[in-house]
Protein backbone atom coordinates (compact mmCIF):
# COMPACT_ATOMS: atom_id res chain seq x y z
CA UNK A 1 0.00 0.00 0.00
CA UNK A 2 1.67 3.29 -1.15
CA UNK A 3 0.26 7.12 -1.03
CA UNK A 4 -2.47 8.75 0.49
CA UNK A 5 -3.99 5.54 2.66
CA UNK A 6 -0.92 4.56 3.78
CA UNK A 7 0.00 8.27 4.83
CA UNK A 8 -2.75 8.91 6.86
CA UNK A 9 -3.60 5.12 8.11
CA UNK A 10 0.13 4.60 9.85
CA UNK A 11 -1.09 3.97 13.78
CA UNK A 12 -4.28 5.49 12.99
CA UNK A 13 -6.24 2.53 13.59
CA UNK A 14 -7.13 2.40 17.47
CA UNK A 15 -8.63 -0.96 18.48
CA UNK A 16 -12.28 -0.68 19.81
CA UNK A 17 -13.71 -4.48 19.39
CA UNK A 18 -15.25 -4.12 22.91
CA UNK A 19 -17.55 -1.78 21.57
CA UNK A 20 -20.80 -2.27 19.16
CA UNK A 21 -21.40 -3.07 16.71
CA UNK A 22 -18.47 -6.33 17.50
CA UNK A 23 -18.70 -6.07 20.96
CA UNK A 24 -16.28 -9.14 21.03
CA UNK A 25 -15.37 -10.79 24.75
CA UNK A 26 -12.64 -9.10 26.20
CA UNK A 27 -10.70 -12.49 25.50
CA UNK A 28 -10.99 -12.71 21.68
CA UNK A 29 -10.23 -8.47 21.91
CA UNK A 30 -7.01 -9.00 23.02
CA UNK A 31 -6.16 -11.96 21.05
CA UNK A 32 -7.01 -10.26 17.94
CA UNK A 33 -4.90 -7.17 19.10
CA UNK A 34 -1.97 -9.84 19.76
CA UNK A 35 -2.79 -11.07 15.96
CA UNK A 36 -2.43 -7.18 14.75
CA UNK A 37 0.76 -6.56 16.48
CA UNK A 38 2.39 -9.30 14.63
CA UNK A 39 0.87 -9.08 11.45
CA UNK A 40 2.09 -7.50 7.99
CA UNK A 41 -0.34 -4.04 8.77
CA UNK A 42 0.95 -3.44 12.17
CA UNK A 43 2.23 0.09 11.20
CA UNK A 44 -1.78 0.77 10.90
CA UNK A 45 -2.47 -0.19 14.06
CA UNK A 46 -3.09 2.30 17.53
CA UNK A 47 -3.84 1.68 20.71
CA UNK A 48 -6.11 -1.12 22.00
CA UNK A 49 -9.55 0.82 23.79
CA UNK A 50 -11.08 -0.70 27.04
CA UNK A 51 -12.82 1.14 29.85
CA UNK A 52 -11.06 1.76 32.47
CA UNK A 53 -13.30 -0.24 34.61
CA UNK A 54 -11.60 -3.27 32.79
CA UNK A 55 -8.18 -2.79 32.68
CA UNK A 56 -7.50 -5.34 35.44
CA UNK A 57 -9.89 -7.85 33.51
CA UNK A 58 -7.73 -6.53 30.29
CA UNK A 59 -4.43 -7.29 31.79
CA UNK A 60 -5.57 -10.61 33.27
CA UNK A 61 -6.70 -11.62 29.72
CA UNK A 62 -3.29 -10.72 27.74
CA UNK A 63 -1.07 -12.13 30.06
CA UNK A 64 -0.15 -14.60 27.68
CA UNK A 65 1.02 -11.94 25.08
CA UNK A 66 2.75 -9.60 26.99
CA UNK A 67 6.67 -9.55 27.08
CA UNK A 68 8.39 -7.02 29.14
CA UNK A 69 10.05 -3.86 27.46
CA UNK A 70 7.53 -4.41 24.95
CA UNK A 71 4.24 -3.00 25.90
CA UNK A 72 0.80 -2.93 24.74
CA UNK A 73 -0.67 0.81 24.32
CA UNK A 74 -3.96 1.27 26.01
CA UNK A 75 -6.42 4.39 25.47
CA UNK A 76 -8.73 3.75 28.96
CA UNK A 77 -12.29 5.41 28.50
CA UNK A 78 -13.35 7.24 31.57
CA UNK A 79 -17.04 8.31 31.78
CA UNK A 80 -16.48 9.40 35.56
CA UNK A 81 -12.88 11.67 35.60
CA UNK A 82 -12.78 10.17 39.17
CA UNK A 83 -11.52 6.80 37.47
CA UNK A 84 -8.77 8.80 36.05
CA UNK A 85 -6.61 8.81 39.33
CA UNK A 86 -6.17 5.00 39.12
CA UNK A 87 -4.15 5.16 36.00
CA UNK A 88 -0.89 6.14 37.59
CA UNK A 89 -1.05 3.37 39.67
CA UNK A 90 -1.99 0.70 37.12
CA UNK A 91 1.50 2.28 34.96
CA UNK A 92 3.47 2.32 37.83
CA UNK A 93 2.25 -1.56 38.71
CA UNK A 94 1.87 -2.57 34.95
CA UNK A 95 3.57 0.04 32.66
CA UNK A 96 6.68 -2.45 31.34
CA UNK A 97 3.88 -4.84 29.94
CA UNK A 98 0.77 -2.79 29.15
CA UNK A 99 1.10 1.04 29.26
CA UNK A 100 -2.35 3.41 29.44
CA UNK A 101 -0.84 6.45 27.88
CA UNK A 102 -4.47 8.36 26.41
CA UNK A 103 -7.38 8.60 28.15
CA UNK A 104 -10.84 9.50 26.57
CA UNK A 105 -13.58 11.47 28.46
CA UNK A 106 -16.43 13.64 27.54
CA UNK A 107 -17.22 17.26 28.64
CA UNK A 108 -20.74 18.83 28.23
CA UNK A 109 -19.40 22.25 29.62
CA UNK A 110 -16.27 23.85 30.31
CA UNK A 111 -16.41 22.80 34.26
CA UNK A 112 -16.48 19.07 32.87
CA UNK A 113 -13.02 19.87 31.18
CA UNK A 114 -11.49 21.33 34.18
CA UNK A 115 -12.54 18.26 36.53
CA UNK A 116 -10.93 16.37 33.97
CA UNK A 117 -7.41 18.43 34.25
CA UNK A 118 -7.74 18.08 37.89
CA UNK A 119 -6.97 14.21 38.03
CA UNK A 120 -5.52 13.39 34.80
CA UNK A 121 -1.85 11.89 36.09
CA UNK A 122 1.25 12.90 34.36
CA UNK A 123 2.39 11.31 30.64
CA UNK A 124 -1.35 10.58 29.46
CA UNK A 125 -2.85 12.12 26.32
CA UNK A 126 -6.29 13.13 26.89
CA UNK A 127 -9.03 13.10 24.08
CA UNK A 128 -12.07 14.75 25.33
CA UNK A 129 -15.35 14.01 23.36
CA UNK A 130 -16.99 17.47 22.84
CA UNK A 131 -20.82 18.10 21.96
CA UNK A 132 -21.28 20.03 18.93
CA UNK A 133 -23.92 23.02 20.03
CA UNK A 134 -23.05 26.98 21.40
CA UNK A 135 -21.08 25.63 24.21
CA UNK A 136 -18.17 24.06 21.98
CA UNK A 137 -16.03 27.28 21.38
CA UNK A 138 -15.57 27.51 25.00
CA UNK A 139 -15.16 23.97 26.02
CA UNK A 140 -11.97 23.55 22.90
CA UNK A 141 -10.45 27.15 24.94
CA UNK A 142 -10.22 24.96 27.85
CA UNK A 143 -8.94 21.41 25.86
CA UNK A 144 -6.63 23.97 24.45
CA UNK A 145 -5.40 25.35 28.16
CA UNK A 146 -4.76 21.64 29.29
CA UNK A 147 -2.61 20.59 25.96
CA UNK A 148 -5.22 18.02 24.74
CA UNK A 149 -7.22 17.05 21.86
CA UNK A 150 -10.77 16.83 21.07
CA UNK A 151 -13.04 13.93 19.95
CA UNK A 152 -16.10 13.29 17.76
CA UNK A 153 -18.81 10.84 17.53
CA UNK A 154 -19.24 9.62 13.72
CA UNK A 155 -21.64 7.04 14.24
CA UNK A 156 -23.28 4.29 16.14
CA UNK A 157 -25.52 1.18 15.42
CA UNK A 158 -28.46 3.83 14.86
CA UNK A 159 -29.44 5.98 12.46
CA UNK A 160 -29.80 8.54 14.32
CA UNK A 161 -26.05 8.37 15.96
CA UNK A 162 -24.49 9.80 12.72
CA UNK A 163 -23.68 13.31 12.49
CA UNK A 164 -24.88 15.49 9.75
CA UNK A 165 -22.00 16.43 7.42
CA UNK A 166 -22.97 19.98 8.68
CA UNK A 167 -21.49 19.09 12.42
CA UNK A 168 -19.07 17.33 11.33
CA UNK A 169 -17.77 20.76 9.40
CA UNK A 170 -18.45 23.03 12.35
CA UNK A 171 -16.87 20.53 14.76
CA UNK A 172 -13.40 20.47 12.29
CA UNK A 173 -13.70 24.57 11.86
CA UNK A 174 -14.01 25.27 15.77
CA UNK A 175 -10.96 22.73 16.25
CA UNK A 176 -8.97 24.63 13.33
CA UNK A 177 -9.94 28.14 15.14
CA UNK A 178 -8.68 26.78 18.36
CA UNK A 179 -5.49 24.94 17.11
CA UNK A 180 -6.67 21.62 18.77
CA UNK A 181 -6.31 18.93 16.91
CA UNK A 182 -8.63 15.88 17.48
CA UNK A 183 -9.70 12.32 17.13
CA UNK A 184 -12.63 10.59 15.40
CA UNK A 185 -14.40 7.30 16.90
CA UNK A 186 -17.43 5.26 16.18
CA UNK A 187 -18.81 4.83 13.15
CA UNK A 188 -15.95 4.89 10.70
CA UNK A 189 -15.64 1.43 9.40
CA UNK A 190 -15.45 1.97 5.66
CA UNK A 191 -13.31 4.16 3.35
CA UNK A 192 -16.01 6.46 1.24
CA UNK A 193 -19.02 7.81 2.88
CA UNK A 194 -21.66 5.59 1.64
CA UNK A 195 -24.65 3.59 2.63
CA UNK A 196 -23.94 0.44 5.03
CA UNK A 197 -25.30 -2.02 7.25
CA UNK A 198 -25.13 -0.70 10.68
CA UNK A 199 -24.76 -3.50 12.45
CA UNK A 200 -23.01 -6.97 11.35
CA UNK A 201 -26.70 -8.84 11.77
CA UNK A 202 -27.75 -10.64 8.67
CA UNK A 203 -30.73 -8.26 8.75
CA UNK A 204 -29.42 -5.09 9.99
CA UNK A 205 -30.63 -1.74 9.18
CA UNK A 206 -28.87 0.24 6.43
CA UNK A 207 -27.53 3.85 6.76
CA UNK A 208 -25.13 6.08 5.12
CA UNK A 209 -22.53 5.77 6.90
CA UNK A 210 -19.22 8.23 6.93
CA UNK A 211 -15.96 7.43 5.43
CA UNK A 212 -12.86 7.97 7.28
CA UNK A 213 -10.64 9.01 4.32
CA UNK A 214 -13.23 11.42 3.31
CA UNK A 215 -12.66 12.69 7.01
CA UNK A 216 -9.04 12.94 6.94
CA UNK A 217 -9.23 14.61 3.40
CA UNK A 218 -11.57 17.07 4.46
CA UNK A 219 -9.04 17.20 7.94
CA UNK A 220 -6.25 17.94 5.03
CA UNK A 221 -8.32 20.49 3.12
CA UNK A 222 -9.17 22.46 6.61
CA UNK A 223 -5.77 22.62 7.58
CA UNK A 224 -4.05 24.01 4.37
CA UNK A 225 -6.89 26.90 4.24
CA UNK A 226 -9.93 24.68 2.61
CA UNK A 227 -13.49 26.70 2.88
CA UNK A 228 -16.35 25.14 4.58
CA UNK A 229 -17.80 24.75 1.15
CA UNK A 230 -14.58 22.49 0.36
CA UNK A 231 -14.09 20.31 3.58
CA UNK A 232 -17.66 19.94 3.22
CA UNK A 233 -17.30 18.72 -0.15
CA UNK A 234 -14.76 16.37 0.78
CA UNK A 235 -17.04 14.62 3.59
CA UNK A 236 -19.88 14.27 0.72
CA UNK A 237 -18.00 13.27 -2.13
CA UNK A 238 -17.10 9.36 -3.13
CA UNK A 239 -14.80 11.15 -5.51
CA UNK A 240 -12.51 11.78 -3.06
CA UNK A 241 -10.61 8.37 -3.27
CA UNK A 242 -9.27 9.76 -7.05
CA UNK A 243 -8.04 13.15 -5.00
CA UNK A 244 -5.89 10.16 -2.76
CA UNK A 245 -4.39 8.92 -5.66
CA UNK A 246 -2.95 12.77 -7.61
CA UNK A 247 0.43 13.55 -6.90
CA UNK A 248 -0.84 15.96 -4.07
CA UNK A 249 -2.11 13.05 -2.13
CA UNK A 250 0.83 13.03 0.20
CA UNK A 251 0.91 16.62 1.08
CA UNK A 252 -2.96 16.37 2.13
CA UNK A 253 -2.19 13.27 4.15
CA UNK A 254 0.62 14.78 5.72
CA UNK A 255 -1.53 17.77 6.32
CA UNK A 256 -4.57 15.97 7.56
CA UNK A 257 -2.49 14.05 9.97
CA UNK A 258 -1.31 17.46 11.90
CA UNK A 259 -4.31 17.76 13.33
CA UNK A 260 -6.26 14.19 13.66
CA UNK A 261 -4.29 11.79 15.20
CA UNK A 262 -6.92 8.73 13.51
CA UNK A 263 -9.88 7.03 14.83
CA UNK A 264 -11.22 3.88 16.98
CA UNK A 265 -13.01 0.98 14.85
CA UNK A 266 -14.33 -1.72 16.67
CA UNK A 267 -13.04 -3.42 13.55
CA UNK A 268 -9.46 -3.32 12.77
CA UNK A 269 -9.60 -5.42 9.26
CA UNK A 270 -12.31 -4.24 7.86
CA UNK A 271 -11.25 -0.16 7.21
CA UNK A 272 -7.96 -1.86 5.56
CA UNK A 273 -10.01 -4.76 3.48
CA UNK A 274 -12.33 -1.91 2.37
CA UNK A 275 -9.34 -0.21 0.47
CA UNK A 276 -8.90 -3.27 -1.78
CA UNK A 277 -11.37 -3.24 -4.03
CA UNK A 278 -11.03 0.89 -4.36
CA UNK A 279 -7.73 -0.60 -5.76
CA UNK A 280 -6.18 1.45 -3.34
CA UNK A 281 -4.41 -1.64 -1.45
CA UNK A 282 -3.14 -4.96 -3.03
């Protein structure tokens, strides 16, 4: 794989298969995320995402995998920023074999963001999931203040969980006006926006879905000076995997990559199969 994909995919793919629609045992998670590690598209993969609440259950379950000097990268989700204060413990206790160094939260209002800063421990990158509506301006000042990096919502196993392309824009702008950069989750299983099962039932409902390259390309376009009109082009258009492939691919990769660090899939094959028959991977 060569260009554009392989640009803006290297680590960009953080582990989720916890999470719906795979929602995998925590036991086939990490021996999947063993299988990644070792495999030929390692340099695609991130972190490995569990809740916080189950990194003891998550450490119990690799044991077998882990070799010291060598450790697994965790991103712990903490709903409640009270959890938080155990990380530094569990690195201190654990950190050789299985390292939690990102955190993800959620903040509502700018008082959410500063009980966050107030037990975050030392060496962890936070990602704080921000709500798109009048109060985001002010909650990104704060991300900003701390040194961390937003987070957006593409998607769910409903309908309704997928942001209009119009969010998505203002959510990208308000993080380019703020120099924060951010990270995408849910949702973004295929390459192209497009319509898509939701779930991976035999009868699930069908949505259209967003892709992720169209998000980094429109993450690209935003942060060499794209319009709205453009980066909301880019989000909308299928067309976008030709862009990938013009001798300006790289640049926009490189460009999209300053300021989204990638995105969690509780899938970590299929966003790389996808790119196959887009004959943008072998």
């Amino acid at each position: 794989m060569s260009g554009f994909p392989q640009a803006v995919l290297a680590g960009a793919v953080d582990y989720a298969g916890l999470f719906p629609p795979a929602s995998l045992s925590m036991s086939e998670v990490v021996a999947n995320y063993a299988v990644y590690r070792g495999g030929a598209d390692r340099w695609a993969l991130g972190r490995l995402v569990v809740p916080a609440s189950r990194l003891a259950e998550c450490l119990e379950a690799a044991a077998p995998h882990l070799r010291h000097g060598d450790p697994w990268r965790l991103s712990a989700l903490v709903p409640d920023p009270a959890a938080l204060g155990a990380l530094g413990a569990f690195n201190a206790a654990h950190g050789d074999r299985m390292l939690v160094d990102a955190a993800e939260g959620r903040a509502t209002v700018p008082a959410d963001v500063d009980a966050l800063v107030a037990v975050v421990p030392p060496g962890v990158a936070v990602f704080v999931e921000l709500a798109v509506d009048e109060r985001l301006p002010a909650c990104l000042a704060r991300v900003k203040a701390a040194g961390w990096s937003a987070k957006i919502r593409m998607g769910g196993v409903v309908a309704s969980a997928i942001p209009p392309i119009e969010d998505v824009v203002r959510f990208m702008r308000a993080c380019h006006e703020a120099n924060v950069a951010f990270k995408a989750t849910a949702g973004l299983h295929h390459p192209l926006r497009g319509e898509y099962p939701l779930t991976y039932a035999a009868d699930a409902p069908r949505a259209t879905m967003h892709g992720y390259l169209n998000v980094f390309a429109a993450a690209g376009l935003l942060a060499r000076g794209g319009t709205d009109d453009e980066v909301h082009a880019a989000l909308a258009g299928a067309s976008v995997a030709q862009a990938m492939r013009d001798a300006d691919g790289d640049a926009l990769a490189r460009a999209a990559r300053g300021v989204l660090h990638g995105f969690g899939s509780c899938s970590f094959r299929e966003p790389l199969d996808d790119l196959v028959p887009l004959g943008l991977a072998a």
